[in-house]
Protein backbone atom coordinates (compact mmCIF):
# COMPACT_ATOMS: atom_id res chain seq x y z
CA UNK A 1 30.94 -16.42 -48.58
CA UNK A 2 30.86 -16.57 -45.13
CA UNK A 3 27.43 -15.57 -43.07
CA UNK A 4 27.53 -12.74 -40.67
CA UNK A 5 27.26 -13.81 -36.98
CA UNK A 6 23.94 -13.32 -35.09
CA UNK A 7 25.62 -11.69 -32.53
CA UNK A 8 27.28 -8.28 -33.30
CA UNK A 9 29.12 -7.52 -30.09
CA UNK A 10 29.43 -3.72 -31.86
CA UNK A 11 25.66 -3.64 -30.91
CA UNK A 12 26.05 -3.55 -27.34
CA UNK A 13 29.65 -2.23 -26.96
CA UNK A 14 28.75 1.18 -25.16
CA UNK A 15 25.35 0.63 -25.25
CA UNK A 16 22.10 -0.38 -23.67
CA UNK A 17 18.82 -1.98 -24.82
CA UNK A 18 15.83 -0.34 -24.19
CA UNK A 19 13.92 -1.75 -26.90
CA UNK A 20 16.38 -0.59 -29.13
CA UNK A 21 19.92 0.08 -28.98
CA UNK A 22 21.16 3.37 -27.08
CA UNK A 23 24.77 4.84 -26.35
CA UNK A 24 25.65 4.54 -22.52
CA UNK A 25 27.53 7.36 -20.66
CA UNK A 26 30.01 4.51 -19.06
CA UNK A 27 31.24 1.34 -20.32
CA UNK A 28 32.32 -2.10 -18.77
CA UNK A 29 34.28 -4.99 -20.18
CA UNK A 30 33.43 -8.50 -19.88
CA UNK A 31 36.50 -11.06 -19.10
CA UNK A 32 36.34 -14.56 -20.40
CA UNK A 33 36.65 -17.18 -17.43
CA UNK A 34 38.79 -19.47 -19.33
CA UNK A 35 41.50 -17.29 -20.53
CA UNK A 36 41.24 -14.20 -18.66
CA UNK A 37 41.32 -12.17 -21.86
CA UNK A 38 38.34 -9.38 -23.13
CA UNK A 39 35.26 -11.46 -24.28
CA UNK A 40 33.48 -8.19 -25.20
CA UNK A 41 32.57 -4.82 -23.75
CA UNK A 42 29.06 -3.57 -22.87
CA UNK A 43 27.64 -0.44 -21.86
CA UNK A 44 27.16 0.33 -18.28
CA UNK A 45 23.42 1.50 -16.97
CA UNK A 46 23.18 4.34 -13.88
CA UNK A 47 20.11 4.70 -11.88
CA UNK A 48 18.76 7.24 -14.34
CA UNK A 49 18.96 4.85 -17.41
CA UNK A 50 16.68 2.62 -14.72
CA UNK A 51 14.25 5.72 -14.13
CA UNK A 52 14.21 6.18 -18.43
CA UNK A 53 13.76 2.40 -19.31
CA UNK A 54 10.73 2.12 -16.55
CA UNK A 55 8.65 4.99 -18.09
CA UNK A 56 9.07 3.64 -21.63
CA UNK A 57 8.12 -0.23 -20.51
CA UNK A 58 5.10 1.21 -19.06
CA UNK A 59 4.11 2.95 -21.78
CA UNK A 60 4.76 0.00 -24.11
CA UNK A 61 2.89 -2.80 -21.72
CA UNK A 62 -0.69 -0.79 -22.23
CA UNK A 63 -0.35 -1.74 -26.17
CA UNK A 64 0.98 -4.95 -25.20
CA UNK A 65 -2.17 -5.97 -23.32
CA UNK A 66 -4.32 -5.06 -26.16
CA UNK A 67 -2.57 -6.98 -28.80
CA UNK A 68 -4.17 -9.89 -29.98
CA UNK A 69 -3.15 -12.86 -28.07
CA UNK A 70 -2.37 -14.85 -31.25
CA UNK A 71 -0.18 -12.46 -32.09
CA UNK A 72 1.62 -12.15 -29.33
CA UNK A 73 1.90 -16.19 -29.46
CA UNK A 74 3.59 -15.91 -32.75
CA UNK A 75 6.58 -13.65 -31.49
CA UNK A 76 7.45 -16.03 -28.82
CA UNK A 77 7.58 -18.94 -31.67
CA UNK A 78 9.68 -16.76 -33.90
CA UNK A 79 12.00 -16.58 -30.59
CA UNK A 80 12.47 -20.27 -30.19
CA UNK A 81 13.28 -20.55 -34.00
CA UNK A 82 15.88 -17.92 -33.91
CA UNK A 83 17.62 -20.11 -30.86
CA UNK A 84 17.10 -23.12 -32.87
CA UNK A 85 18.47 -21.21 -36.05
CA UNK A 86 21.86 -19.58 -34.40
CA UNK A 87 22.28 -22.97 -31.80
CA UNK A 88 25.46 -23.59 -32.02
CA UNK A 89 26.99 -19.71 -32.23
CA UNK A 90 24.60 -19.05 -29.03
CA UNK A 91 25.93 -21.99 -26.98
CA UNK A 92 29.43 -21.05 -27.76
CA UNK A 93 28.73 -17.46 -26.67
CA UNK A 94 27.19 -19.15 -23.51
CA UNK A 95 29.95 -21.52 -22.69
CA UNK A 96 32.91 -19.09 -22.81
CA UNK A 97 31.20 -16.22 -21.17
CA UNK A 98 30.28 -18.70 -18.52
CA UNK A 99 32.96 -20.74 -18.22
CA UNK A 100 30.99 -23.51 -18.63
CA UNK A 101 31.88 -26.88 -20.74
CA UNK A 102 29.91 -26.67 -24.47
CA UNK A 103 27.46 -29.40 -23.49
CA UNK A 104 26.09 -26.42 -21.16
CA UNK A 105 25.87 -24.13 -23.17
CA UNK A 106 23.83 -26.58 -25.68
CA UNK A 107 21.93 -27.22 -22.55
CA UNK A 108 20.76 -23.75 -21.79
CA UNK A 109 20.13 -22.89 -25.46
CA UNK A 110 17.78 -26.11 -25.66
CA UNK A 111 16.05 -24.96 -22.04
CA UNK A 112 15.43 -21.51 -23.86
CA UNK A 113 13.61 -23.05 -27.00
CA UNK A 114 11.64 -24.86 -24.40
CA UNK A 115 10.66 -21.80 -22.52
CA UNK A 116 9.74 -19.82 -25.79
CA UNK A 117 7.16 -22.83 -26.66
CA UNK A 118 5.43 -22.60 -23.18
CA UNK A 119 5.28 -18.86 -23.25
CA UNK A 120 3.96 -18.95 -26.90
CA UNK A 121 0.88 -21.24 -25.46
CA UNK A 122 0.48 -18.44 -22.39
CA UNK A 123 -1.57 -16.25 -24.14
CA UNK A 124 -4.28 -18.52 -25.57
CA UNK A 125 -4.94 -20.57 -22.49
CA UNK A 126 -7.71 -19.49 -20.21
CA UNK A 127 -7.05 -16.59 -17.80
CA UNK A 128 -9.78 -16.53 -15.47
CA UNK A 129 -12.83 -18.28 -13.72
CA UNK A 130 -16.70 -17.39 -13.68
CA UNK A 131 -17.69 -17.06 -10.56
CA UNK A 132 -21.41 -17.70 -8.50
CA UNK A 133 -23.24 -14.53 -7.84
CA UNK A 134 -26.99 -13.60 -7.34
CA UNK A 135 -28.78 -13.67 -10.30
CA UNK A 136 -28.61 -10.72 -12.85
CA UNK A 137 -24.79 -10.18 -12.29
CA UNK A 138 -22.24 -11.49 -13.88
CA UNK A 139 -19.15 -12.61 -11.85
CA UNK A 140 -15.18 -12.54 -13.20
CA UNK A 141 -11.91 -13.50 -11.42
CA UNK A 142 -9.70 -13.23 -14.28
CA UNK A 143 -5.93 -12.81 -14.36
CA UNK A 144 -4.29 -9.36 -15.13
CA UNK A 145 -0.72 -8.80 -15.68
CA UNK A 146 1.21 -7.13 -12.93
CA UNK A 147 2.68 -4.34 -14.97
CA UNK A 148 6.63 -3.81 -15.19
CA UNK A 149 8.75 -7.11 -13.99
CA UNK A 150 12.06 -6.25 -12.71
CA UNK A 151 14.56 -8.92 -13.26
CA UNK A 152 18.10 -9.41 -11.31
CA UNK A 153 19.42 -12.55 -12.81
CA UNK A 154 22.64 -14.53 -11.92
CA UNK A 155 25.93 -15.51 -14.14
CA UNK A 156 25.63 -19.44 -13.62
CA UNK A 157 22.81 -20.22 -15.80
CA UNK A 158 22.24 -16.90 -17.45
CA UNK A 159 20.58 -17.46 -20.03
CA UNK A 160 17.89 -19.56 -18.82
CA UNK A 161 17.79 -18.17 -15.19
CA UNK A 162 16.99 -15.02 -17.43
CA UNK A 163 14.45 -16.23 -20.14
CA UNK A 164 12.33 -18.26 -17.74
CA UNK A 165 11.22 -15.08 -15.74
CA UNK A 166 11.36 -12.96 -19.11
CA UNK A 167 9.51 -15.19 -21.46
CA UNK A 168 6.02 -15.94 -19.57
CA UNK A 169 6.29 -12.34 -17.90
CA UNK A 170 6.14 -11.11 -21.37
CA UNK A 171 3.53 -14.01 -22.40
CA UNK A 172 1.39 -13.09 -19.04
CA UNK A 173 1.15 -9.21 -20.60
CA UNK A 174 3.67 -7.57 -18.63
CA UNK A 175 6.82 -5.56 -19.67
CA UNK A 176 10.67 -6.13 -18.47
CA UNK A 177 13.53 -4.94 -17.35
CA UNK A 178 16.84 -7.26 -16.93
CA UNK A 179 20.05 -6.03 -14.88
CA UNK A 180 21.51 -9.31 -15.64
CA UNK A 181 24.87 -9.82 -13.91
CA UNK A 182 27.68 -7.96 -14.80
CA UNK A 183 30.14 -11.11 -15.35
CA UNK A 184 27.44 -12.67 -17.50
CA UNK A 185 25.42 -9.58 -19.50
CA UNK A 186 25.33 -11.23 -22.97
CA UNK A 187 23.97 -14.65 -21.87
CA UNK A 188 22.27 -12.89 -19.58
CA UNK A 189 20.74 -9.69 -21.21
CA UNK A 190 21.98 -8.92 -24.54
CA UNK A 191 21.28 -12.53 -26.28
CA UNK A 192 17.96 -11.83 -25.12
CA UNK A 193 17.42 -8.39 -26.85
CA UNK A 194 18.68 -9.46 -29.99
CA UNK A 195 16.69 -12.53 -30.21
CA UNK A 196 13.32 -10.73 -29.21
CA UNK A 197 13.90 -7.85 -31.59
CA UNK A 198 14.28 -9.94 -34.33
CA UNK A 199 11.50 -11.65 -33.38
CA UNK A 200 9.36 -8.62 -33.53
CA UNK A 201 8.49 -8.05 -30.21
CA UNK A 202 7.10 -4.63 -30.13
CA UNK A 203 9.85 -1.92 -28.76
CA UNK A 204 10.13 -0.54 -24.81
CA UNK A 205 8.57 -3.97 -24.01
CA UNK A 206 12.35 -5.06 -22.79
CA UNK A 207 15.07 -3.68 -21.50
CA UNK A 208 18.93 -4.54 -20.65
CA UNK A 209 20.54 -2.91 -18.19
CA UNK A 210 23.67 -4.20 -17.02
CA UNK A 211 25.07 -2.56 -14.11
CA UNK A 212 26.05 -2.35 -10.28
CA UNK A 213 24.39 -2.48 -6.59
CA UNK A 214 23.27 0.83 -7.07
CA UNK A 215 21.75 -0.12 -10.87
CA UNK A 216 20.06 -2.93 -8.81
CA UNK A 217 18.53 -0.95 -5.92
CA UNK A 218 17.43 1.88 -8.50
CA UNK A 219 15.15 -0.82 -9.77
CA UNK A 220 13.70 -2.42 -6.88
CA UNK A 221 12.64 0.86 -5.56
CA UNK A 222 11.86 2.21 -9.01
CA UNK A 223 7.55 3.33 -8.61
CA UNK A 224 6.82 1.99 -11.50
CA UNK A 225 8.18 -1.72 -10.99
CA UNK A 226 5.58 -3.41 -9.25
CA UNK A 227 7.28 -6.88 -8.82
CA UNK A 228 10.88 -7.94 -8.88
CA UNK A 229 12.59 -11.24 -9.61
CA UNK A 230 16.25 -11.77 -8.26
CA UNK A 231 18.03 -15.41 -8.02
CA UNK A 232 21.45 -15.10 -6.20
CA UNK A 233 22.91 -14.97 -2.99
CA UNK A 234 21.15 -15.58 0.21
CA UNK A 235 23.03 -11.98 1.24
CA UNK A 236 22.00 -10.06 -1.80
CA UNK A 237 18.60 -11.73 -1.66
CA UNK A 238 17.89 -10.40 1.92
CA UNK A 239 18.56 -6.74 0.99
CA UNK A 240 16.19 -6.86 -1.85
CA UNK A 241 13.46 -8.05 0.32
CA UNK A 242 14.12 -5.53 2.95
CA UNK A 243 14.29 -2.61 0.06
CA UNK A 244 11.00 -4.47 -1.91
CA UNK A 245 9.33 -4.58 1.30
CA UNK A 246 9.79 -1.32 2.69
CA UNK A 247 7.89 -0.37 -1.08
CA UNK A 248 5.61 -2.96 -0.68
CA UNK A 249 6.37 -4.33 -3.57
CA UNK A 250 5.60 -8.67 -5.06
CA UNK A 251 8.71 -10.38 -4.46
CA UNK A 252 10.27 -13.86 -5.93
CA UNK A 253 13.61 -15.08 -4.81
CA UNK A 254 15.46 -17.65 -6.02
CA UNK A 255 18.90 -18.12 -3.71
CA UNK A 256 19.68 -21.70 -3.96
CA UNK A 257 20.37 -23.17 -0.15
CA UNK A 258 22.08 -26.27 1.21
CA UNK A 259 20.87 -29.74 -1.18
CA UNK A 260 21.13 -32.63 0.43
CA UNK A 261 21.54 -35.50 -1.60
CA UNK A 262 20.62 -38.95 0.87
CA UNK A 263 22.15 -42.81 -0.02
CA UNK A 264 20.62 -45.49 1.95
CA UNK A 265 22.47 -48.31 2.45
CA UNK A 266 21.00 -50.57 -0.14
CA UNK A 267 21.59 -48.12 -2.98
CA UNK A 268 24.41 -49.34 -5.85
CA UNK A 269 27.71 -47.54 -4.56
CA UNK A 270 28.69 -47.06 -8.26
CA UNK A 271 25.61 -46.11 -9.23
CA UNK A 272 25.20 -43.78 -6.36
CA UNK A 273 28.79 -42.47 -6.98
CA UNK A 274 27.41 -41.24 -9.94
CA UNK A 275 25.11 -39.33 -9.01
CA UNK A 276 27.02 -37.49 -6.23
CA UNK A 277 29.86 -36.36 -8.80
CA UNK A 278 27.12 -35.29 -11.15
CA UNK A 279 25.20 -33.63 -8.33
CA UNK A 280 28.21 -32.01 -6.51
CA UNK A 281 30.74 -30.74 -9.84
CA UNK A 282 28.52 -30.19 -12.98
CA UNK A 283 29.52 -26.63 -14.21
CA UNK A 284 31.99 -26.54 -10.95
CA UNK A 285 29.01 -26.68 -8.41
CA UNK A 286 28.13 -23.32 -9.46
CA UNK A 287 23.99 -24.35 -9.25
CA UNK A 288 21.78 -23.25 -7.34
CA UNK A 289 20.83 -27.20 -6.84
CA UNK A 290 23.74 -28.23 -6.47
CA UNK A 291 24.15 -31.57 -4.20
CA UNK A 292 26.09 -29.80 -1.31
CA UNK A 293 25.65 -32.41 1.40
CA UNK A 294 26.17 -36.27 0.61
CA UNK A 295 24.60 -38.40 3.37
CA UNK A 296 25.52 -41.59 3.29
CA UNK A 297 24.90 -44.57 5.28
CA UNK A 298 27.59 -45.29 7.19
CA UNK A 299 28.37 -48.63 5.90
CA UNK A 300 29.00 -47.40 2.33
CA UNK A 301 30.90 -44.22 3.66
CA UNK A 302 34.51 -45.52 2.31
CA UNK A 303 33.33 -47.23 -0.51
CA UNK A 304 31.99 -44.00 -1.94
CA UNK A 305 34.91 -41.59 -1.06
CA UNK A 306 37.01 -44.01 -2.55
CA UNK A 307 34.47 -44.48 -5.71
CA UNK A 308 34.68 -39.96 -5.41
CA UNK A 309 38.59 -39.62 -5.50
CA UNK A 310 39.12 -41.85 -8.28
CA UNK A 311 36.86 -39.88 -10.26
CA UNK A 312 38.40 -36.02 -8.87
CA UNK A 313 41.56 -37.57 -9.86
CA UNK A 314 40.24 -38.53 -13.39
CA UNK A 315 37.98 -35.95 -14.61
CA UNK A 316 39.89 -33.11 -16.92
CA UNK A 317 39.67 -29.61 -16.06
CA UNK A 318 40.17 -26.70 -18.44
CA UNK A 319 38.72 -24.14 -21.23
CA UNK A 320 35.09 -25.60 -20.84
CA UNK A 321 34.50 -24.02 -24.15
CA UNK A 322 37.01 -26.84 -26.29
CA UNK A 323 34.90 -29.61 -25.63
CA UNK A 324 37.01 -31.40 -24.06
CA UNK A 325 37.02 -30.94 -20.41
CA UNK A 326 34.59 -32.54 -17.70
CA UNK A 327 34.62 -28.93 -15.56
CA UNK A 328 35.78 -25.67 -16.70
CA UNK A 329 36.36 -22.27 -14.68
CA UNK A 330 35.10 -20.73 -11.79
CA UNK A 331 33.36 -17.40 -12.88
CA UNK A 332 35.97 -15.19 -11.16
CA UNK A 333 38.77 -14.78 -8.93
CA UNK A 334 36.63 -13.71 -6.03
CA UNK A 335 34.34 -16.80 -5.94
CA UNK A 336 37.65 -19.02 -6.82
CA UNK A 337 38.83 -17.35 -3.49
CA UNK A 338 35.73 -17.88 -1.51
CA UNK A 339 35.59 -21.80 -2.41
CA UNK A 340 38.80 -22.25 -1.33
CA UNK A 341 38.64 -20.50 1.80
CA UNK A 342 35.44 -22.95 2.46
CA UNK A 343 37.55 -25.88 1.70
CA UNK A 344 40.44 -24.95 4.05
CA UNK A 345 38.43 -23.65 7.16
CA UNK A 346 36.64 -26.99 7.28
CA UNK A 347 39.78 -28.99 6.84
CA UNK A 348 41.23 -27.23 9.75
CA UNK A 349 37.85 -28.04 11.53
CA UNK A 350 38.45 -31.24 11.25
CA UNK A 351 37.14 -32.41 7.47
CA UNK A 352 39.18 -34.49 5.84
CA UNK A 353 40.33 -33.68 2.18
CA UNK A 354 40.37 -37.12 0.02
CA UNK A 355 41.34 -35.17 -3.48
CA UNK A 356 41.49 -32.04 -4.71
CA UNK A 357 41.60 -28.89 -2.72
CA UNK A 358 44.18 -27.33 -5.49
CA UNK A 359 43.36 -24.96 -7.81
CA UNK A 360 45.35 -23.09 -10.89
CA UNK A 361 44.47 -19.45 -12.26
CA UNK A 362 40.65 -19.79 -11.64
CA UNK A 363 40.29 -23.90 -12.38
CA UNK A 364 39.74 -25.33 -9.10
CA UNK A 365 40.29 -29.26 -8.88
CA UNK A 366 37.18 -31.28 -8.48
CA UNK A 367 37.63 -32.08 -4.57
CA UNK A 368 36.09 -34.50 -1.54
CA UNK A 369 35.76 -34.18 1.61
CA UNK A 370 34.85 -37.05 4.27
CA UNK A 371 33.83 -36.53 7.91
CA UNK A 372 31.98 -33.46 7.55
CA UNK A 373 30.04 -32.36 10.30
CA UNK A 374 27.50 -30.17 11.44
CA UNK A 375 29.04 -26.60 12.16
CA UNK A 376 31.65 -26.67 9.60
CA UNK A 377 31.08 -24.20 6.79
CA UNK A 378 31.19 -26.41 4.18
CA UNK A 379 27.75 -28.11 6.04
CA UNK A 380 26.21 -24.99 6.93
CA UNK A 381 26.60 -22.70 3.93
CA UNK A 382 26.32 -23.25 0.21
CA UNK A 383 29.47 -24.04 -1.69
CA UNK A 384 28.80 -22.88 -5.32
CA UNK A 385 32.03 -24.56 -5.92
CA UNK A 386 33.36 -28.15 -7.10
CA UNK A 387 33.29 -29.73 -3.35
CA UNK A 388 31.68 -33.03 -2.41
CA UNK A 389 31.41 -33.03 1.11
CA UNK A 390 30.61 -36.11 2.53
CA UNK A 391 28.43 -36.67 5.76
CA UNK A 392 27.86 -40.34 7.42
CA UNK A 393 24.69 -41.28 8.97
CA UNK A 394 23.69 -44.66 11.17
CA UNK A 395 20.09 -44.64 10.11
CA UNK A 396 17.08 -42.92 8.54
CA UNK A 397 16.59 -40.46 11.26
CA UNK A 398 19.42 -39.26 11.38
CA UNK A 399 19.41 -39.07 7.79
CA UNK A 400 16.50 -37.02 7.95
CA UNK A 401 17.37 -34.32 10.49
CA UNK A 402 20.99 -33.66 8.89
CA UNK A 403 19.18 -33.28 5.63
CA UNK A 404 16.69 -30.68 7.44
CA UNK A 405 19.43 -28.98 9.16
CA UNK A 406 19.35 -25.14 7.70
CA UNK A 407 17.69 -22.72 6.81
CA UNK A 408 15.86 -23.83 3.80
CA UNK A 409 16.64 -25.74 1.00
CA UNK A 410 16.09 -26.19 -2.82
CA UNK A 411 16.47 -29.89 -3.68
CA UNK A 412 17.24 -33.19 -2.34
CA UNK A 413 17.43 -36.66 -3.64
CA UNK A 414 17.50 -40.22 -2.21
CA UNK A 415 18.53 -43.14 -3.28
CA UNK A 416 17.51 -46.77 -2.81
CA UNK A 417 16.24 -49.90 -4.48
CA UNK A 418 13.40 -49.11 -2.11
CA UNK A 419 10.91 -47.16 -3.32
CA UNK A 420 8.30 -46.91 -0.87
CA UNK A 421 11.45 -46.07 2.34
CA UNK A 422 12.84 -43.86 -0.15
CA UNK A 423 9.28 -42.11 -0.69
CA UNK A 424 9.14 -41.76 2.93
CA UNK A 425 12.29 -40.16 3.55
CA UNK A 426 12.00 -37.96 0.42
CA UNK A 427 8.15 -37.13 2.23
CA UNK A 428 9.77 -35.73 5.49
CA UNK A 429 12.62 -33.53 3.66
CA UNK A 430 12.14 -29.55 3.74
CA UNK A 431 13.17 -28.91 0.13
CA UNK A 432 11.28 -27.37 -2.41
CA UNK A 433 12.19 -30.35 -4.89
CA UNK A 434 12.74 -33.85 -3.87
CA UNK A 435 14.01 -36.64 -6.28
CA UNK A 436 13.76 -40.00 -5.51
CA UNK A 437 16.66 -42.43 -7.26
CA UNK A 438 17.54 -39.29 -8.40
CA UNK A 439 20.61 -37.01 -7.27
CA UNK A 440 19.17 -33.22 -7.35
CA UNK A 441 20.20 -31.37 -9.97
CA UNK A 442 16.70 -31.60 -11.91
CA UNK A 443 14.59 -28.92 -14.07
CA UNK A 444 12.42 -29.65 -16.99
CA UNK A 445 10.50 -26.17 -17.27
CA UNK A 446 7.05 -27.26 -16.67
CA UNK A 447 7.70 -27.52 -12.54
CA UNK A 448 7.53 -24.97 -10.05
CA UNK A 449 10.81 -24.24 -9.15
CA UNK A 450 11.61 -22.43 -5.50
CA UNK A 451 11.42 -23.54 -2.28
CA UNK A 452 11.46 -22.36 1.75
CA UNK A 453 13.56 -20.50 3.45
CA UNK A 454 16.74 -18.90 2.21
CA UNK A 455 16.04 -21.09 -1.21
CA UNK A 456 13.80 -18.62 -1.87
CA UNK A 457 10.47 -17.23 0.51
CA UNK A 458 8.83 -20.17 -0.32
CA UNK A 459 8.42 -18.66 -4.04
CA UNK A 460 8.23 -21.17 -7.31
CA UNK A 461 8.42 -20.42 -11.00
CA UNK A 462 7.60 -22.60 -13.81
CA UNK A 463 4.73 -24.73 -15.22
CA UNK A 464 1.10 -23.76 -12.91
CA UNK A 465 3.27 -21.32 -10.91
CA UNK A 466 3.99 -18.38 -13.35
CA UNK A 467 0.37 -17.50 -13.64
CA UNK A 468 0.60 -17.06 -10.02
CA UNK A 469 3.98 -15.26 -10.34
CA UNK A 470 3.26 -12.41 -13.17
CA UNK A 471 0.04 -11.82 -12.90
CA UNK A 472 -2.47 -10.66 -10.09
CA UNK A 473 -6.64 -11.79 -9.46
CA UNK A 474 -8.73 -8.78 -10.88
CA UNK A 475 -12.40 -9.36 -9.58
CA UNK A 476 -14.77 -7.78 -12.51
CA UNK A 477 -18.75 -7.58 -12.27
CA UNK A 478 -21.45 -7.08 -14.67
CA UNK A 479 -25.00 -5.91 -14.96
CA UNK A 480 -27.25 -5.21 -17.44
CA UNK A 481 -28.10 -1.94 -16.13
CA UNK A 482 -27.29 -0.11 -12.78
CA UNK A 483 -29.80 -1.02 -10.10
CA UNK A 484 -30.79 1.84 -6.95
CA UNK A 485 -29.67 1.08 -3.87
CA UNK A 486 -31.95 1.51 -0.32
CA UNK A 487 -29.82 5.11 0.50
């Protein structure tokens, strides 16, 4: 006899999470990348479902807080073992709502076990310093969580773009609520519910809430949300901070930016071929670290467009999904049409296109451009599409200043046999992550994640930085008994 999947899309087909299932007055229906057909259908939140959620997830965080920390550890272990338990259904669900190849959705899957560990060791680490003070007082700085987390999470890694603000949130004390992307709100949301109501994570702690801009805005401005978390586009990112600022709210943004991965011109062309593929088409360039800009030393400039077309012209595309493909889909037809709109203004601009530049129903062709400049789009904007554009440079300086030229970024890399010239480029680049011999796409959970600029107001997640994200300083003092005071 056959088991019964994990996932029961008749949970969230019409229907919300707010720490348990509820019936939505609207409806949505989710579109599978691949083949264009239904994946599922999910209910579809308004600003008052926003309004109901937040008044239960405060209620709920008060109990939360007093739990026993243990206990609380235990729910986030019974999380990771559910992952590990339903692996391969989960990364299937992943990959085809995604569009993403199956190694992917392995990946994420594996990344979420991870970040269920770390949050289970939140609660039992110390949360707090003892401070000097005159004698007869006792002195606290302790950490306290923040309250309700509001969560805006994207569709190209949704499931750990998700869980790594959701799972030490939770850990740090607070309660949640996700409007994960409306492409994306299984990875994204309902995965998520399922797995932490199993789990036993006490009820109106989470919420899912898929929905539109006006879902979104209902919760950055909802009273009760005293932080938000977004990762997307620069654009989207902008109007939350304007609409989290004007209600002073704690903001973390997470929008990606132009990477800049650097060759010097001692580095292995095969080697650093590699790495620029890898950086520049992994899930179709749709991450946020993507390698966007390829510097390269002049001298090795053919060699490695040459190395780059033979492998655009090698690497299969299709139903990421089957296993067998190299790339799969772009999300949708809009961002399919926005890639290739990139691809052809800076052609006419004077780029030149090597391979690719072709696409069929939403699989675009792994492409590469050569004499990319400064001022095309393709060099000023982020692609968040299969494009390796490549830019030339006649020494480190220049290296250095093309790599520097925006408006923030997220990652770089450089590579060279030489450590200590690499180390000195990588010292002088204005990313948030830097790789040496390494191209950029790079995250192992335990880092801070973020960086300047439009990657994200200098905000970091991960590791040491989500005590600093989820929670706030709380300054307590103590005395045996109150003493009078001169008035």
């Amino acid at each position: 006899m056959q088991a019964s999947p994990f996932l029961d899309s008749a949970q969230w087909q019409q229907q919300l999470f707010r720490g348990q299932w509820v019936a939505a007055a609207q409806g949505a229906t989710v579109l599978e990348p691949a083949t264009g057909q239904p994946l599922t259908q999910v209910g579809l939140a308004s600003p008052d479902d926003v309004s109901a959620s937040v008044e239960l997830a405060i209620a709920a965080q008060a109990a939360w807080v007093a739990m026993p920390p243990r206990e609380r550890a235990d729910i986030f272990r019974r999380a990771a073992g559910l992952f590990h338990q339903h692996f391969d259904e989960l990364a299937r669900m992943v990959a085809r709502e995604t569009g993403g190849v199956l190694f992917k959705g392995e990946h994420e899957v594996r990344e979420a076990i991870t970040l269920c560990h770390l949050a289970a060791g939140m609660p039992l680490q110390a949360q707090g310093q003892l401070l000097p003070s005159t004698p007869g007082r006792l002195s606290i700085a302790r950490r306290a969580p923040l309250g309700v987390i509001g969560v805006i999470s994207p569709f190209n890694f949704p499931l750990i773009l998700t869980l790594r603000t959701v799972a030490p949130a939770l850990a740090a004390g607070n309660a949640v609520v996700v409007k994960p992307d409306l492409r994306t709100p299984v990875s994204g949301g309902f995965m998520l519910a399922r797995i932490f109501e199993q789990a036993g994570l006490p009820a109106g702690l989470l919420h899912v809430l898929p929905g539109g801009a006006e879902t979104g805005e209902a919760l950055v401005t909802a009273p009760g949300v005293p932080m938000i978390a977004f990762t997307g586009s620069p654009a989207v990112g902008r109007r939350i901070g304007e609409l989290a600022g004007r209600h002073l709210k704690k903001l973390s943004l997470e929008l990606g930016g132009a990477n800049a991965l650097v060759i010097l011109e001692d580095a292995d062309l095969d080697v650093a071929a590699s790495h620029a593929a890898w950086g520049a088409w992994l899930h179709q360039g749709q991450i946020c670290m993507a390698a966007n800009r390829i510097l390269v030393h002049a001298s090795l400039e053919e060699g490695l467009l040459q190395r780059l077309a033979e492998k655009a012209r090698h690497l299969p595309v299709g139903d990421g999904a089957s296993g067998q493909v190299a790339l799969g889909p772009m999300i949708d037809e809009r961002q399919l049409q926005r890639v290739h709109a990139l691809v052809q203004e800076s052609v006419a601009a004077g780029a030149q296109l090597v391979a690719g530049g072709r696409y069929e129903q939403l699989f675009y062709q792994p492409t590469v451009l050569g004499k990319v400049r400064p001022g095309m789009r393709v060099f000023e904007e982020e692609i968040f599409g299969p494009v390796a554009s490549v830019i030339r440079f006649d020494d480190d300086e220049e290296a250095i200043a093309l790599a520097n030229r925006n408006a923030g970024g997220l990652a770089a890399g450089v590579l060279s046999p030489s450590v200590g010239r690499a180390m000195a480029v990588a010292a002088r680049l204005r990313q948030g992550m830097v790789h040496v011999n390494d191209q950029t796409v790079n995250d192992e959970c335990v880092n801070p994640f973020g960086g300047p600029g439009i990657a994200g107001n200098g905000a970091s997640v991960g590791g040491p930085a989500d005590w600093e994200e989820y929670t706030q300083w709380r300054w307590t003092t103590i005395r045996q008994q109150a003493m009078p005071y001169p008035f």
